[in-house]
Every structure is written in structure tokens, then in C-alpha cells.
Protein backbone atom coordinates (compact mmCIF):
# COMPACT_ATOMS: atom_id res chain seq x y z
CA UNK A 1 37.32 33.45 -137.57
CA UNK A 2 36.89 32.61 -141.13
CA UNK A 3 37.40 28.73 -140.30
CA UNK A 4 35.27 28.62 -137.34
CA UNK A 5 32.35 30.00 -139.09
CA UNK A 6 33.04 27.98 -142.17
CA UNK A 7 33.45 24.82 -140.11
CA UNK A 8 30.21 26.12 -137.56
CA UNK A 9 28.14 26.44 -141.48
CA UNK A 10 28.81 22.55 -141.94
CA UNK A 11 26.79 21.77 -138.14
CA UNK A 12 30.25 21.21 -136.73
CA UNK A 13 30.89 22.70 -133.28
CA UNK A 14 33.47 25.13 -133.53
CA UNK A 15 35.01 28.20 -131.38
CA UNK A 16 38.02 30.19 -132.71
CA UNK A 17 40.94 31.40 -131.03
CA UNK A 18 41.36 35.23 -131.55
CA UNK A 19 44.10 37.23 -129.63
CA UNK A 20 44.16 40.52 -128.01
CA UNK A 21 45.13 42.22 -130.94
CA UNK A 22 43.18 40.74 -133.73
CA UNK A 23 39.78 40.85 -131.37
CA UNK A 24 38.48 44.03 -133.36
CA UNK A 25 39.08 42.45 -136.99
CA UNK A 26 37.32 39.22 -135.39
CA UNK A 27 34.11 41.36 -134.67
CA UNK A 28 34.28 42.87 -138.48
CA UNK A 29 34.94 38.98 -140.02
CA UNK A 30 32.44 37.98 -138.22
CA UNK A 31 29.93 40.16 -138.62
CA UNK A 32 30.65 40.63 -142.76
CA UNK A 33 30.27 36.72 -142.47
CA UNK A 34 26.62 36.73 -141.12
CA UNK A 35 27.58 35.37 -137.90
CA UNK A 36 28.41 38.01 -135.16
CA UNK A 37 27.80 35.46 -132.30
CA UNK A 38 30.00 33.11 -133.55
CA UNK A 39 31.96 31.50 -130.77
CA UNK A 40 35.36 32.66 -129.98
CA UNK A 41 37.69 32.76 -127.25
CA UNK A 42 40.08 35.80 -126.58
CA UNK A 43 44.20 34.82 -125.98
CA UNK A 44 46.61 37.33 -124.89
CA UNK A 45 48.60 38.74 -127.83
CA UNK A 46 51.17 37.36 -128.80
CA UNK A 47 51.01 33.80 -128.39
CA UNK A 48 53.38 32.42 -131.19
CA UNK A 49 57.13 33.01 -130.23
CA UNK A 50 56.62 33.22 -126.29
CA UNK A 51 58.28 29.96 -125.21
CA UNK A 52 56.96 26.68 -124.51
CA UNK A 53 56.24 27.45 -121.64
CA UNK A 54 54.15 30.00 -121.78
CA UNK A 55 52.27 28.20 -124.36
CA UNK A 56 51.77 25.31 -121.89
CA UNK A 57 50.00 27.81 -119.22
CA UNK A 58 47.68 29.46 -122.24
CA UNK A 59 46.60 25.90 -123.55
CA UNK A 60 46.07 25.17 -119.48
CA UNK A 61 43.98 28.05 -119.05
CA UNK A 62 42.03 27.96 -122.24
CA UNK A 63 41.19 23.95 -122.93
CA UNK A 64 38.29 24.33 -120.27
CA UNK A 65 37.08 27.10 -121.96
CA UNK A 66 37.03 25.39 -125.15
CA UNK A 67 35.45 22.40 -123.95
CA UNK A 68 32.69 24.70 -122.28
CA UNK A 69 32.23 26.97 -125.37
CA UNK A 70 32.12 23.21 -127.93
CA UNK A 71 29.33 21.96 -125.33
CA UNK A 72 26.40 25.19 -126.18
């Protein structure tokens, strides 16, 4: 969250990646940041570890979201 907001304060698009877990702290970065509609995107939890696989399918499933969320 930190990033995206720091990157989104420069005029860059930007949309962090939060999972599951970390959702809650997101809101409470965010929101101490000045910037509780900053744009994120919600993975499952956990991500890092899971197998190449799997992080094929959530980089499938999320990229359009991305590209949607960069694009308002």
C-alpha cells in the first residue's frame, strides 16, 4: 500500500496488490496515508510459496484487473 500511494502522489497510475490476509492493515495504511480510495486489488493469501503454477493462474486472473483498475 505504502508504494502505491507513494507512486499514485507522483501522478503515476498505480494499484497495489494486497492479499486476503493483509486486506485489514491495507484499509488502516491507507487510510493513516490520506488516501482510503487508493486502488488495490485483493489476492488470495498466500501467494508466495504456492508453486508456479498457481502463480501462473493468479497473474491470469488478476492482469485484467490491473489493466482495468491502471485505466480510471
Amino acid at each position: 500500500m505504502r508504494d502505491g500511494i507513494a507512486i499514485a502522489r507522483l501522478g503515476i497510475p498505480a494499484v497495489s496488490l494486497v492479499t486476503e490476509d493483509f486486506w485489514p492493515q491495507g484499509d488502516f495504511v491507507a487510510e493513516s496515508l490520506g488516501m482510503p480510495d487508493a486502488p488495490r486489488l485483493r489476492l488470495p493469501h498466500p501467494v508466495a510459496g504456492t508453486g508456479e503454477a498457481n502463480l501462473s493462474a493468479v497473474a491470469e486472473a488478476i492482469a485484467p484487473k490491473i489493466v482495468e483498475a491502471l485505466a480510471h
